[in-house]
PDB file of N, CA and C in Angstrom:
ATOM      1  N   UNK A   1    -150.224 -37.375 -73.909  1.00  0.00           N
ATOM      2  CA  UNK A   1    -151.550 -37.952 -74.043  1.00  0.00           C
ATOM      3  C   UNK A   1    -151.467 -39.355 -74.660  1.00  0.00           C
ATOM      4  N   UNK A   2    -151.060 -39.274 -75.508  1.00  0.00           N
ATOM      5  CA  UNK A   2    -150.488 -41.001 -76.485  1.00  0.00           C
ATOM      6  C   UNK A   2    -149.798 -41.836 -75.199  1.00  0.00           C
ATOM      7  N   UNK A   3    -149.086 -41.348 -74.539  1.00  0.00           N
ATOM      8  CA  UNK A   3    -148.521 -42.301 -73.642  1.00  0.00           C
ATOM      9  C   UNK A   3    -149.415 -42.648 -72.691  1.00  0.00           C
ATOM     10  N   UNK A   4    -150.076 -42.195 -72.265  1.00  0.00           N
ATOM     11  CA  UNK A   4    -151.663 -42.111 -71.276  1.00  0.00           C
ATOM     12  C   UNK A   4    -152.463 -43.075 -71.702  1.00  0.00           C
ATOM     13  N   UNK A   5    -152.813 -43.009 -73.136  1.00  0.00           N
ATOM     14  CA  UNK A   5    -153.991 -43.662 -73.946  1.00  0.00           C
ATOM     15  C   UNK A   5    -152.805 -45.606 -74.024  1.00  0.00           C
ATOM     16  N   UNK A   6    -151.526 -45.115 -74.069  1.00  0.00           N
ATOM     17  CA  UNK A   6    -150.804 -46.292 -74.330  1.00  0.00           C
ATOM     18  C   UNK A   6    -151.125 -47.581 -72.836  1.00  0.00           C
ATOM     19  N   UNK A   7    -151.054 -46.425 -71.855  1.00  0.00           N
ATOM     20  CA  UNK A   7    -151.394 -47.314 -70.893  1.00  0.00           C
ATOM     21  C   UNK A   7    -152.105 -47.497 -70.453  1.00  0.00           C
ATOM     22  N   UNK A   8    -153.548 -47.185 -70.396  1.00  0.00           N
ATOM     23  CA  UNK A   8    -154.796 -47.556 -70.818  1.00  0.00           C
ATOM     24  C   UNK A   8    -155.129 -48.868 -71.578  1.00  0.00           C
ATOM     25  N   UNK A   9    -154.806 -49.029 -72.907  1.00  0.00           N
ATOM     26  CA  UNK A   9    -154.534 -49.887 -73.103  1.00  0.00           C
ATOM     27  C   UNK A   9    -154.023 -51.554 -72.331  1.00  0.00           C
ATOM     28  N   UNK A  10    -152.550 -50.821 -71.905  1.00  0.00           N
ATOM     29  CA  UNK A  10    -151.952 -52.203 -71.257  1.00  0.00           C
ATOM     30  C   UNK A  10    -152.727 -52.457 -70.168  1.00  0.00           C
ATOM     31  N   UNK A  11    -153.624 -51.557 -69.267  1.00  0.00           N
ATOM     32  CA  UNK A  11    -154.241 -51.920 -68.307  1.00  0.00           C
ATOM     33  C   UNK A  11    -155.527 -52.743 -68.484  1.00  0.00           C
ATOM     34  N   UNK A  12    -156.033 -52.602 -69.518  1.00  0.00           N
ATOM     35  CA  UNK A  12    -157.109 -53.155 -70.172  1.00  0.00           C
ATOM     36  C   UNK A  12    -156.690 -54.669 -70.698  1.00  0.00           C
ATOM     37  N   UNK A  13    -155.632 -54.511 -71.105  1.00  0.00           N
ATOM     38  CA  UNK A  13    -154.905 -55.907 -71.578  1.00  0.00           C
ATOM     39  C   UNK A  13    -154.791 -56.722 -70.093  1.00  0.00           C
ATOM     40  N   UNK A  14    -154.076 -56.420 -69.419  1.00  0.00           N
ATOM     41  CA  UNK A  14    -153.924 -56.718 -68.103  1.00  0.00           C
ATOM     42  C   UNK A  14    -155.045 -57.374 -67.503  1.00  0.00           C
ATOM     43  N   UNK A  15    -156.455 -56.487 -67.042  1.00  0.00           N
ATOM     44  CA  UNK A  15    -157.214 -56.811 -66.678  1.00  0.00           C
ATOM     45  C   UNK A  15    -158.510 -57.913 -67.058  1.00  0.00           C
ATOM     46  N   UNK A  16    -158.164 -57.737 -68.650  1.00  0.00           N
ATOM     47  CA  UNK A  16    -158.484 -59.109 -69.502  1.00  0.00           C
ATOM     48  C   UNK A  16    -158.114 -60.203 -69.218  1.00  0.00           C
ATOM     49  N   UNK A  17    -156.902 -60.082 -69.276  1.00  0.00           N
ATOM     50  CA  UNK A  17    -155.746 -61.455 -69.371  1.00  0.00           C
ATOM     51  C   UNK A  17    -156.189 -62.027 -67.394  1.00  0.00           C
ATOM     52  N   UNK A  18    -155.847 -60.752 -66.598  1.00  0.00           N
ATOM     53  CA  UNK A  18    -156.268 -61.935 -65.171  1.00  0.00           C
ATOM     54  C   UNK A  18    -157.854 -62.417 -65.117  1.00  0.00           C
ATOM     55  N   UNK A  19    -159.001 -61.392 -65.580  1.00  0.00           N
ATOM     56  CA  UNK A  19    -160.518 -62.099 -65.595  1.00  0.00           C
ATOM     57  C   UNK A  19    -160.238 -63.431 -66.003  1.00  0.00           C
ATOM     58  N   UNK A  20    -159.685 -64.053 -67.392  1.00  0.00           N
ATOM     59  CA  UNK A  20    -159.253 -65.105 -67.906  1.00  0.00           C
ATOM     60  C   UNK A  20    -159.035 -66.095 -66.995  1.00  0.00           C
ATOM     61  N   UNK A  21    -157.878 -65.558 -66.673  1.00  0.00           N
ATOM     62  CA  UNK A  21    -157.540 -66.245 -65.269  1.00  0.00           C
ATOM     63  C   UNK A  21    -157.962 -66.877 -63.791  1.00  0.00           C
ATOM     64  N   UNK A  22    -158.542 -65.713 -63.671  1.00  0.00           N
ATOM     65  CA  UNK A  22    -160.083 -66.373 -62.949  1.00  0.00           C
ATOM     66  C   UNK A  22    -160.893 -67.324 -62.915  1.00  0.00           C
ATOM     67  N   UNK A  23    -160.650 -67.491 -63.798  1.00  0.00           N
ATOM     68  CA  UNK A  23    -162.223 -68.335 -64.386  1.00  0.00           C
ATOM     69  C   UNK A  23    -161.531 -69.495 -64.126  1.00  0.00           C
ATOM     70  N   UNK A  24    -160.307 -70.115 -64.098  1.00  0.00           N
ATOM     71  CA  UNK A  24    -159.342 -70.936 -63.525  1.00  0.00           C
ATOM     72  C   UNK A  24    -158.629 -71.365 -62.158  1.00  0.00           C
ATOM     73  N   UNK A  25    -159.361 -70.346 -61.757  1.00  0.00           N
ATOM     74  CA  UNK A  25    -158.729 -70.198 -59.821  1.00  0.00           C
ATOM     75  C   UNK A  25    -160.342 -70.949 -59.376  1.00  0.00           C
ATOM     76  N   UNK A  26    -159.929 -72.059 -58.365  1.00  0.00           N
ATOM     77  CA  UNK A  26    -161.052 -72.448 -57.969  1.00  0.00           C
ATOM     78  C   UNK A  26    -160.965 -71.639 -55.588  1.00  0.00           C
ATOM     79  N   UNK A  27    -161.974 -71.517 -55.307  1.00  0.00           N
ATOM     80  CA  UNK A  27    -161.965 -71.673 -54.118  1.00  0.00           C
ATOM     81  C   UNK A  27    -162.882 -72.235 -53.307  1.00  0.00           C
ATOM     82  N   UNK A  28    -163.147 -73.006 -52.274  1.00  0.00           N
ATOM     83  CA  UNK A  28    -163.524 -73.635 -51.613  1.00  0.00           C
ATOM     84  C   UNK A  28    -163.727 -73.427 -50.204  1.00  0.00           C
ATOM     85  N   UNK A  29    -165.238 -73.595 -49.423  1.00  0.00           N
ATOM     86  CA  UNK A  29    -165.166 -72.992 -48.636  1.00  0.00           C
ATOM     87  C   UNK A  29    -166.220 -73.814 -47.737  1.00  0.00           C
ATOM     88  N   UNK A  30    -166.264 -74.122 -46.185  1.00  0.00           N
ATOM     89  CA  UNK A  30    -167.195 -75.045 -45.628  1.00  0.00           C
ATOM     90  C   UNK A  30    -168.282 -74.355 -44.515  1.00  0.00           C
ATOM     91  N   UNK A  31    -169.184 -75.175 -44.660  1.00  0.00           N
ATOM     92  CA  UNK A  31    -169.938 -74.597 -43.522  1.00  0.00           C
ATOM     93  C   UNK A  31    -170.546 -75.856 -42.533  1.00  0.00           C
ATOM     94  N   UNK A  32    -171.224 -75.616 -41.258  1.00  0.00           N
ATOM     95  CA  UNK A  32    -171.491 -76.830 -40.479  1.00  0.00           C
ATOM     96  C   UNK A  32    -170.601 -77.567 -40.042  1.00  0.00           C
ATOM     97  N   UNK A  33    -169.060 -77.184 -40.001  1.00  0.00           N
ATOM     98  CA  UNK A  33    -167.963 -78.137 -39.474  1.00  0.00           C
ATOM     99  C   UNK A  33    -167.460 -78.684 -40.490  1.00  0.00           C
ATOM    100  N   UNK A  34    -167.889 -78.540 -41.813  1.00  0.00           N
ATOM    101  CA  UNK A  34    -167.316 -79.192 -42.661  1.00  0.00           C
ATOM    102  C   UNK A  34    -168.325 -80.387 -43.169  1.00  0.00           C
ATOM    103  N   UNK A  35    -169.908 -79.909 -42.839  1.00  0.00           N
ATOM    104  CA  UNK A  35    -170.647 -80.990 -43.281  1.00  0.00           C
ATOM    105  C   UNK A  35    -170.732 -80.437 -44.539  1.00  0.00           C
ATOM    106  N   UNK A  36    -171.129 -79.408 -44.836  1.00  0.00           N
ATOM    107  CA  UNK A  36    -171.275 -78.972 -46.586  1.00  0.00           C
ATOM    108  C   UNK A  36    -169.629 -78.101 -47.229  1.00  0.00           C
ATOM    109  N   UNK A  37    -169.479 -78.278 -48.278  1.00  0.00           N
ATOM    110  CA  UNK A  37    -168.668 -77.866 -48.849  1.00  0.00           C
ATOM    111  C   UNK A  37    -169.042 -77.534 -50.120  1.00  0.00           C
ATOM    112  N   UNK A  38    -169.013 -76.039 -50.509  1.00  0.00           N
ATOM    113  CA  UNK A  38    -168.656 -75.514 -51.692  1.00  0.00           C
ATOM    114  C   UNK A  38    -167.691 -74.910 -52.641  1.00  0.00           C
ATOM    115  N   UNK A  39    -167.355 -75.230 -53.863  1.00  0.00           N
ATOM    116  CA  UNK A  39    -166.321 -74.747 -54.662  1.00  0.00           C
ATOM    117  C   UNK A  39    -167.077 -74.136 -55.927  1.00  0.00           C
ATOM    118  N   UNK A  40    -166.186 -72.597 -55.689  1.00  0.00           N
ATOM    119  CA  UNK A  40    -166.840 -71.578 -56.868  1.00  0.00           C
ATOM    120  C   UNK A  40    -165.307 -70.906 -57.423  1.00  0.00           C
ATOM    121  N   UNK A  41    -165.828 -70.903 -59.140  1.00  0.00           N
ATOM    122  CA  UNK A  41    -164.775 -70.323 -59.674  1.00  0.00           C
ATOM    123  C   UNK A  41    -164.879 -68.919 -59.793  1.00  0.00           C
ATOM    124  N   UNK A  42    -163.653 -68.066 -60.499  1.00  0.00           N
ATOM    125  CA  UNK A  42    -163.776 -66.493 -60.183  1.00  0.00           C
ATOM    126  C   UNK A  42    -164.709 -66.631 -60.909  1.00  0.00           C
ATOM    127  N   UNK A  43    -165.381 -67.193 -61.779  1.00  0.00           N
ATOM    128  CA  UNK A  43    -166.730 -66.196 -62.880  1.00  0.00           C
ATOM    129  C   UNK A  43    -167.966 -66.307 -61.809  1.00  0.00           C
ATOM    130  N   UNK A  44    -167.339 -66.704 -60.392  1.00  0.00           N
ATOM    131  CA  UNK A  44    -168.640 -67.114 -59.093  1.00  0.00           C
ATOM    132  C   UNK A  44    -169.940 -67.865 -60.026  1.00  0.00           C
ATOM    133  N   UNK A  45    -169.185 -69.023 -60.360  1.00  0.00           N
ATOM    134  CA  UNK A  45    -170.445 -69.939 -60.501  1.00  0.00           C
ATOM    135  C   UNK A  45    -169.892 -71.332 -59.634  1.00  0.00           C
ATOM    136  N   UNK A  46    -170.698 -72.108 -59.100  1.00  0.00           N
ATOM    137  CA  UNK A  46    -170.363 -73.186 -58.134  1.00  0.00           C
ATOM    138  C   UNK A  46    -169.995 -74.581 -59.164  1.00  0.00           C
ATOM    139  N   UNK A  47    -169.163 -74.692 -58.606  1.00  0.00           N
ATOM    140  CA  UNK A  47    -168.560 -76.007 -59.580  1.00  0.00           C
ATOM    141  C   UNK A  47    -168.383 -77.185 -58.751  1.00  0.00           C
ATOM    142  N   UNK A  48    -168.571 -77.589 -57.475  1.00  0.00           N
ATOM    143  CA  UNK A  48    -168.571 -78.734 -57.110  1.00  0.00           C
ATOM    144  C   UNK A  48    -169.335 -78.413 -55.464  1.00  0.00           C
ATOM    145  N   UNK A  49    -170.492 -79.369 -55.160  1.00  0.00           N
ATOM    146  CA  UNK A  49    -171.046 -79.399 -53.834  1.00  0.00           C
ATOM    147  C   UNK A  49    -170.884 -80.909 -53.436  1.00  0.00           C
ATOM    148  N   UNK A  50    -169.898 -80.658 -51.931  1.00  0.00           N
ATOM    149  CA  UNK A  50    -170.203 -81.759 -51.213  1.00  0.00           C
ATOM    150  C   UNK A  50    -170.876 -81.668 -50.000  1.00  0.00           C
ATOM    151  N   UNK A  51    -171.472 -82.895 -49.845  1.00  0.00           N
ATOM    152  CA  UNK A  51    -172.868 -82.879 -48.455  1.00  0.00           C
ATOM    153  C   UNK A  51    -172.556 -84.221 -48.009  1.00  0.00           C
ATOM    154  N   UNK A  52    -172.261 -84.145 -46.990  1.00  0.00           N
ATOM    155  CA  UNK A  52    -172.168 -85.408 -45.692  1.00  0.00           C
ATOM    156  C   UNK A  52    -173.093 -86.077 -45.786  1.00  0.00           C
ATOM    157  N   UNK A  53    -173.679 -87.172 -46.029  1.00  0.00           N
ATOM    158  CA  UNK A  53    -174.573 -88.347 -46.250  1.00  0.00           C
ATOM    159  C   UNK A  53    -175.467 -88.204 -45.097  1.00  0.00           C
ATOM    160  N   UNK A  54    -175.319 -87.471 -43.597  1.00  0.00           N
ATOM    161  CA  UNK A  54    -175.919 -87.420 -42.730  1.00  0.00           C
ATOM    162  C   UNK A  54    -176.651 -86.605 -42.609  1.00  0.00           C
ATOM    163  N   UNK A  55    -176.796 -85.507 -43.799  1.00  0.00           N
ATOM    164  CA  UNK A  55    -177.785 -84.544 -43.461  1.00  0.00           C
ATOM    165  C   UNK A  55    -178.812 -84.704 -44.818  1.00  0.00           C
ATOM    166  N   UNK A  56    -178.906 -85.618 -45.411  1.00  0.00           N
ATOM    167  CA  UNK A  56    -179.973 -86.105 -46.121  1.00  0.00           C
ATOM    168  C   UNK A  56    -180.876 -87.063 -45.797  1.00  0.00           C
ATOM    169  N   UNK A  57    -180.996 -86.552 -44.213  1.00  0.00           N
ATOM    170  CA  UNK A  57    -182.419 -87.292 -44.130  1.00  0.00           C
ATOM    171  C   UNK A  57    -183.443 -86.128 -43.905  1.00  0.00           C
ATOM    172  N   UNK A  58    -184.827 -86.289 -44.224  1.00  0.00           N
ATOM    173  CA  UNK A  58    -185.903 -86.141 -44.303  1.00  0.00           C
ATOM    174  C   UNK A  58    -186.015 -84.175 -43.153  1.00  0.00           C
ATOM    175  N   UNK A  59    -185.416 -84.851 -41.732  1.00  0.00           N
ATOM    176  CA  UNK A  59    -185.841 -83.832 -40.813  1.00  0.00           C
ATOM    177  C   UNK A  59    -184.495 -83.419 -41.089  1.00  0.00           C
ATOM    178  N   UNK A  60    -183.608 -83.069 -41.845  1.00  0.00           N
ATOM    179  CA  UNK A  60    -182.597 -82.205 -41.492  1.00  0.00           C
ATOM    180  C   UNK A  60    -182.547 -81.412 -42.637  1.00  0.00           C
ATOM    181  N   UNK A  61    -183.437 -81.520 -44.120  1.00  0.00           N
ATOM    182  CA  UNK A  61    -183.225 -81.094 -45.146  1.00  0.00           C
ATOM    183  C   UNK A  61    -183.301 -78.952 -44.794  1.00  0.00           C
ATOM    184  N   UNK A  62    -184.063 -78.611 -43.775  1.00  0.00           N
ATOM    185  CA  UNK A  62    -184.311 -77.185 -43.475  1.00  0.00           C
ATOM    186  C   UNK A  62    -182.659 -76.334 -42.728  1.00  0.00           C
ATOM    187  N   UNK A  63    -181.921 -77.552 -42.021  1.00  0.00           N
ATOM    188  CA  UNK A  63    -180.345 -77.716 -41.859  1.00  0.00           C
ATOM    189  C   UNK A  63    -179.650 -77.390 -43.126  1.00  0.00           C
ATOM    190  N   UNK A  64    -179.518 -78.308 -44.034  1.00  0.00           N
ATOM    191  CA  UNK A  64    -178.924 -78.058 -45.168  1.00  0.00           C
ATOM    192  C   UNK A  64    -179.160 -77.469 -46.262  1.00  0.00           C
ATOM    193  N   UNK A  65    -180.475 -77.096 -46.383  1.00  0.00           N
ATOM    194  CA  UNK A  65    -180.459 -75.768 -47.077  1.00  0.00           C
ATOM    195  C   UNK A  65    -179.825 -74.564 -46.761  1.00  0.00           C
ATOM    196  N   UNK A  66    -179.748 -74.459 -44.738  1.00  0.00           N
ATOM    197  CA  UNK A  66    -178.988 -73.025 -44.495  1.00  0.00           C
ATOM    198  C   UNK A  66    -177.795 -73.229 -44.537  1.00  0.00           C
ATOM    199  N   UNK A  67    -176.815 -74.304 -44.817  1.00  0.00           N
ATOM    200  CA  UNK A  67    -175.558 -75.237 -44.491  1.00  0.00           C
ATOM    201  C   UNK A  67    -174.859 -74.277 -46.350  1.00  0.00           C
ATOM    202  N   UNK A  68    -175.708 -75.173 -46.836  1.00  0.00           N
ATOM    203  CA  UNK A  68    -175.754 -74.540 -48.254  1.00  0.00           C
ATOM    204  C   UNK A  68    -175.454 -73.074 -49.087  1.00  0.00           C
ATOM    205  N   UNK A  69    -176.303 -72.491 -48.081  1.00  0.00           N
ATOM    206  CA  UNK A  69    -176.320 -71.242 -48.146  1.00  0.00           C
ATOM    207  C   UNK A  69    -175.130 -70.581 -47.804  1.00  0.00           C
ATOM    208  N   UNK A  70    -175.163 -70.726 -46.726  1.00  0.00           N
ATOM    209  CA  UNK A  70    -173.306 -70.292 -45.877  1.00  0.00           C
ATOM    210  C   UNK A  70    -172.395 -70.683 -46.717  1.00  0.00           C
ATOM    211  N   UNK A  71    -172.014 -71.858 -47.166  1.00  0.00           N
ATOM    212  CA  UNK A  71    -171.279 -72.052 -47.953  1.00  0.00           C
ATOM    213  C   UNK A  71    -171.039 -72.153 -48.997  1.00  0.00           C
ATOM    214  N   UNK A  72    -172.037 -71.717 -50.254  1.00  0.00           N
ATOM    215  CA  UNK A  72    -171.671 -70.975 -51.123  1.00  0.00           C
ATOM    216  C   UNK A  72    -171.594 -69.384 -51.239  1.00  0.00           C
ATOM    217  N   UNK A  73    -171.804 -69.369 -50.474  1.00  0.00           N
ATOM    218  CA  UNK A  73    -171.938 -67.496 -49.589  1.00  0.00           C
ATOM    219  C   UNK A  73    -170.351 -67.297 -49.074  1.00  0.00           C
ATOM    220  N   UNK A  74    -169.886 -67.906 -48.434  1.00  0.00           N
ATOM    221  CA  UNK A  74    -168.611 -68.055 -48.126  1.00  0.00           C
ATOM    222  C   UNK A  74    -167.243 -68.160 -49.129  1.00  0.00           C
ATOM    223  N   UNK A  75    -167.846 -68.774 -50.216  1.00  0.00           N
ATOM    224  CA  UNK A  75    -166.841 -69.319 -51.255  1.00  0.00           C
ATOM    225  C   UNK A  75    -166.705 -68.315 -51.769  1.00  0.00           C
ATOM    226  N   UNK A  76    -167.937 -67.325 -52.211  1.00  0.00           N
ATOM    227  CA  UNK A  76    -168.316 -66.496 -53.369  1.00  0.00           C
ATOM    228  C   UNK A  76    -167.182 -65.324 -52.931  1.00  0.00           C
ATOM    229  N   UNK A  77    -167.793 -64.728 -51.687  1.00  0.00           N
ATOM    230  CA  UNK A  77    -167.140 -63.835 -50.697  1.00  0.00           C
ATOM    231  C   UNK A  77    -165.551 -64.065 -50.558  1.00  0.00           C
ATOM    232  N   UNK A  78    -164.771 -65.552 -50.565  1.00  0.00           N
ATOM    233  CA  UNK A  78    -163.262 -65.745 -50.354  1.00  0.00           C
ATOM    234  C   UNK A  78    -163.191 -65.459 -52.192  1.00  0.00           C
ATOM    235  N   UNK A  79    -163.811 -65.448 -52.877  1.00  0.00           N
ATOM    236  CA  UNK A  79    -163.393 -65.732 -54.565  1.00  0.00           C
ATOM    237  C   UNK A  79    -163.299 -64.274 -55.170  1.00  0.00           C
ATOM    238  N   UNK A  80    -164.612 -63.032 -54.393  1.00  0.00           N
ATOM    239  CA  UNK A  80    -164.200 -61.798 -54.539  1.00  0.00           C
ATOM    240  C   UNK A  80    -163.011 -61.250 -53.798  1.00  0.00           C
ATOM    241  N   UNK A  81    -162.206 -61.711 -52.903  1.00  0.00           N
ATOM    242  CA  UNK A  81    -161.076 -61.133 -52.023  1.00  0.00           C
ATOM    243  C   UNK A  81    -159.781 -61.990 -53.055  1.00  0.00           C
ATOM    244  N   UNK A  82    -159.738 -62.756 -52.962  1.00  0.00           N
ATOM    245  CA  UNK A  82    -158.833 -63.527 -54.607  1.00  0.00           C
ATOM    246  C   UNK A  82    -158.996 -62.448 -55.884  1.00  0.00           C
ATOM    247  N   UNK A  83    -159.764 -62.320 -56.548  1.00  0.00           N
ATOM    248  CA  UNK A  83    -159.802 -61.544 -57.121  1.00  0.00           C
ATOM    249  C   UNK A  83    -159.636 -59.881 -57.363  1.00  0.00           C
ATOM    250  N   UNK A  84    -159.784 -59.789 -56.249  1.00  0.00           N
ATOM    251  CA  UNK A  84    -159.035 -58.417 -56.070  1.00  0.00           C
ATOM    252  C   UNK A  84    -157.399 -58.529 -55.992  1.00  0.00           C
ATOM    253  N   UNK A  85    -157.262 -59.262 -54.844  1.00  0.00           N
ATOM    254  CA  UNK A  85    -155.589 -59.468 -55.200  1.00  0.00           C
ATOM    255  C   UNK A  85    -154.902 -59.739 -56.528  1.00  0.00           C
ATOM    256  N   UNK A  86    -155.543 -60.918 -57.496  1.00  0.00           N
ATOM    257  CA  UNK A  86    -154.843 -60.870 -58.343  1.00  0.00           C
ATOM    258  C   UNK A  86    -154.839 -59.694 -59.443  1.00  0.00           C
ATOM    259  N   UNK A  87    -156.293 -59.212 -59.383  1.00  0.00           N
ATOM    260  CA  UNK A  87    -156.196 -58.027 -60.439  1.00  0.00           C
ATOM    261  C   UNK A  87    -154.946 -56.884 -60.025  1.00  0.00           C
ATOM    262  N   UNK A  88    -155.588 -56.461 -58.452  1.00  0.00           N
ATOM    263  CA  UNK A  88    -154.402 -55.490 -57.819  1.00  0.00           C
ATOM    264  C   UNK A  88    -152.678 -56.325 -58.501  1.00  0.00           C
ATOM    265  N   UNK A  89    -152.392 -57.701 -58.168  1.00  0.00           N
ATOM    266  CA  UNK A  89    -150.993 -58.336 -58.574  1.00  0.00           C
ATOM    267  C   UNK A  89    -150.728 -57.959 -60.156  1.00  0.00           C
ATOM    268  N   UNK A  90    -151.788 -57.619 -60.536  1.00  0.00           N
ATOM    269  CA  UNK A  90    -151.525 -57.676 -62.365  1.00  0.00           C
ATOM    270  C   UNK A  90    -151.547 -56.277 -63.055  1.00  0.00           C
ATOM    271  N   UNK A  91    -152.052 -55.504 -62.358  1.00  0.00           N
ATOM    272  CA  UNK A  91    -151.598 -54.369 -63.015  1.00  0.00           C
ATOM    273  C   UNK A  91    -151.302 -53.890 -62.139  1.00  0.00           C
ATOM    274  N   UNK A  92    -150.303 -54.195 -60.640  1.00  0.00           N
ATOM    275  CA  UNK A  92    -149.461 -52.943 -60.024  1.00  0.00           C
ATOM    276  C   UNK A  92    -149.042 -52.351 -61.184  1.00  0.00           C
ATOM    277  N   UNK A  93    -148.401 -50.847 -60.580  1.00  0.00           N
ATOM    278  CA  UNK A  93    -147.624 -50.565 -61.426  1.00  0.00           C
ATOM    279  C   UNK A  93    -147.622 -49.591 -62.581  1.00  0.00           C
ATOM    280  N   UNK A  94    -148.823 -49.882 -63.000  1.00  0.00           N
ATOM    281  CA  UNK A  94    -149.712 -49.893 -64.334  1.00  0.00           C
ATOM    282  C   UNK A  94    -150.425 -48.100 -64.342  1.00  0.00           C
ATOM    283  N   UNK A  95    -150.910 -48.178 -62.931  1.00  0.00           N
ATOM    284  CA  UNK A  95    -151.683 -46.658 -62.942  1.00  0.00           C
ATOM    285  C   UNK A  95    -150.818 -46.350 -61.623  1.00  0.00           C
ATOM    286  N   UNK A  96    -150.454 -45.058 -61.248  1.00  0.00           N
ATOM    287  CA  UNK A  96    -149.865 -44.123 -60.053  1.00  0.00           C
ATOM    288  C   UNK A  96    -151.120 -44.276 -59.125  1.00  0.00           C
ATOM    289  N   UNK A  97    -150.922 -44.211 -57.672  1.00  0.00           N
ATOM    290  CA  UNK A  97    -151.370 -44.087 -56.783  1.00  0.00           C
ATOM    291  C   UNK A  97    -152.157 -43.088 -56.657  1.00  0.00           C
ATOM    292  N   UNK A  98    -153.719 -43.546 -56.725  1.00  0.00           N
ATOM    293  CA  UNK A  98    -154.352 -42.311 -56.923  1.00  0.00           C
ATOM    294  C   UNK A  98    -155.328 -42.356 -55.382  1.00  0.00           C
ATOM    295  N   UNK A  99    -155.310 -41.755 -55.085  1.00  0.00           N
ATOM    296  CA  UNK A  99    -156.054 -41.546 -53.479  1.00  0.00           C
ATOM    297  C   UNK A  99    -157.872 -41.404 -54.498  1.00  0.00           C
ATOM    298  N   UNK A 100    -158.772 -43.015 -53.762  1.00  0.00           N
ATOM    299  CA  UNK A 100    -159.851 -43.030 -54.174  1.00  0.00           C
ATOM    300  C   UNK A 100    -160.530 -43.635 -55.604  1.00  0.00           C
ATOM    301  N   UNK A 101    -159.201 -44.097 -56.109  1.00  0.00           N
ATOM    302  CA  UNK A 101    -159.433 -44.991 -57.356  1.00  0.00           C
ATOM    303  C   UNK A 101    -159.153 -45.848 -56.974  1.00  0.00           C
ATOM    304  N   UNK A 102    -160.483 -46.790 -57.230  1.00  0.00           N
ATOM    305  CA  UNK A 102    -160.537 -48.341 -56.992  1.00  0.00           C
ATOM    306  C   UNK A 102    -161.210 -49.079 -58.324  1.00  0.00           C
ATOM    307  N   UNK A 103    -160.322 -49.796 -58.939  1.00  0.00           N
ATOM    308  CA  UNK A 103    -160.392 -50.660 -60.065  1.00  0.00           C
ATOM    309  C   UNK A 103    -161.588 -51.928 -59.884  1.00  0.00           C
ATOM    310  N   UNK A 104    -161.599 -52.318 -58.548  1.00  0.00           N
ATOM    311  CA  UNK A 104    -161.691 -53.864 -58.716  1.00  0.00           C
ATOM    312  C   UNK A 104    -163.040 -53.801 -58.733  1.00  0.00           C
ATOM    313  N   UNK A 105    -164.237 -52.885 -58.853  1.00  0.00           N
ATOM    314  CA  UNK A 105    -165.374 -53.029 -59.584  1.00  0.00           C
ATOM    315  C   UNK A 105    -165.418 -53.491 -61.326  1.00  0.00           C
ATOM    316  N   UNK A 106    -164.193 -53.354 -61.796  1.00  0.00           N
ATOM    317  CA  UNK A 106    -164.298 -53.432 -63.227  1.00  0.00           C
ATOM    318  C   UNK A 106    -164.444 -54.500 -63.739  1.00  0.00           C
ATOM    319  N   UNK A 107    -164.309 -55.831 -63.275  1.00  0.00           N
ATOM    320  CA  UNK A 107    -164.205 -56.985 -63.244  1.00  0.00           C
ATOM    321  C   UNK A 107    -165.299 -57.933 -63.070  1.00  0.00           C
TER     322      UNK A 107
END
C-alpha cells in the first residue's frame, strides 16, 4: 500500500511539473489560407493574433470574425492533442496499463 500511495505521489509530481510546462509550449494554427493566424499556450489562452491587412476593411469584417474563430478553435484543439502527449511522455511508466483509465482529463 505505501508503495502505491508512493507512486501516486510521483504521478502527481509528474503531472504538476508537465502542466508547468505547458504553459510554455506555444502552438499555432491558421485559418483562410493563412489570412488569420492564432497562437495559444497549453493554459489555452491566445497569446498572439495575426490578420492580413486585407481583411480589415469594412465589408469583410463578418469574414474575419469566422477566420478568427477557426483559428483559435484550431490552435486550442492542436494544444489539447500536445498536451496529452506530453502528459502521456511524462508519466509513462508511472501507472500499469489499465484498460479504460484515462488521465488526460486531469489537467
Amino acid at each position: 500500500m505505501m508503495k502505491m500511495l508512493g507512486k501516486m505521489k510521483e504521478i502527481q509530481s509528474k503531472m504538476k511539473e508537465t502542466q508547468e510546462g505547458l504553459a510554455k509550449v506555444t502552438i499555432s494554427a491558421e485559418s483562410g489560407a493563412g489570412l488569420v493566424k492564432a497562437t495559444v499556450n497549453g493554459k489555452k489562452q491566445v497569446v498572439s493574433l495575426d490578420i492580413d491587412p486585407s481583411l480589415l476593411k469594412q465589408e469583410e469584417l463578418t469574414i474575419l470574425k469566422d477566420l478568427l474563430i477557426a483559428a483559435i478553435n484550431k490552435a486550442l484543439e492542436e494544444m489539447d492533442v500536445k498536451a496529452k502527449e506530453e502528459m502521456k511522455k511524462n508519466t509513462a511508466g508511472l501507472l500499469p496499463n489499465i484498460p479504460g483509465l484515462d488521465l488526460s482529463n486531469l489537467f
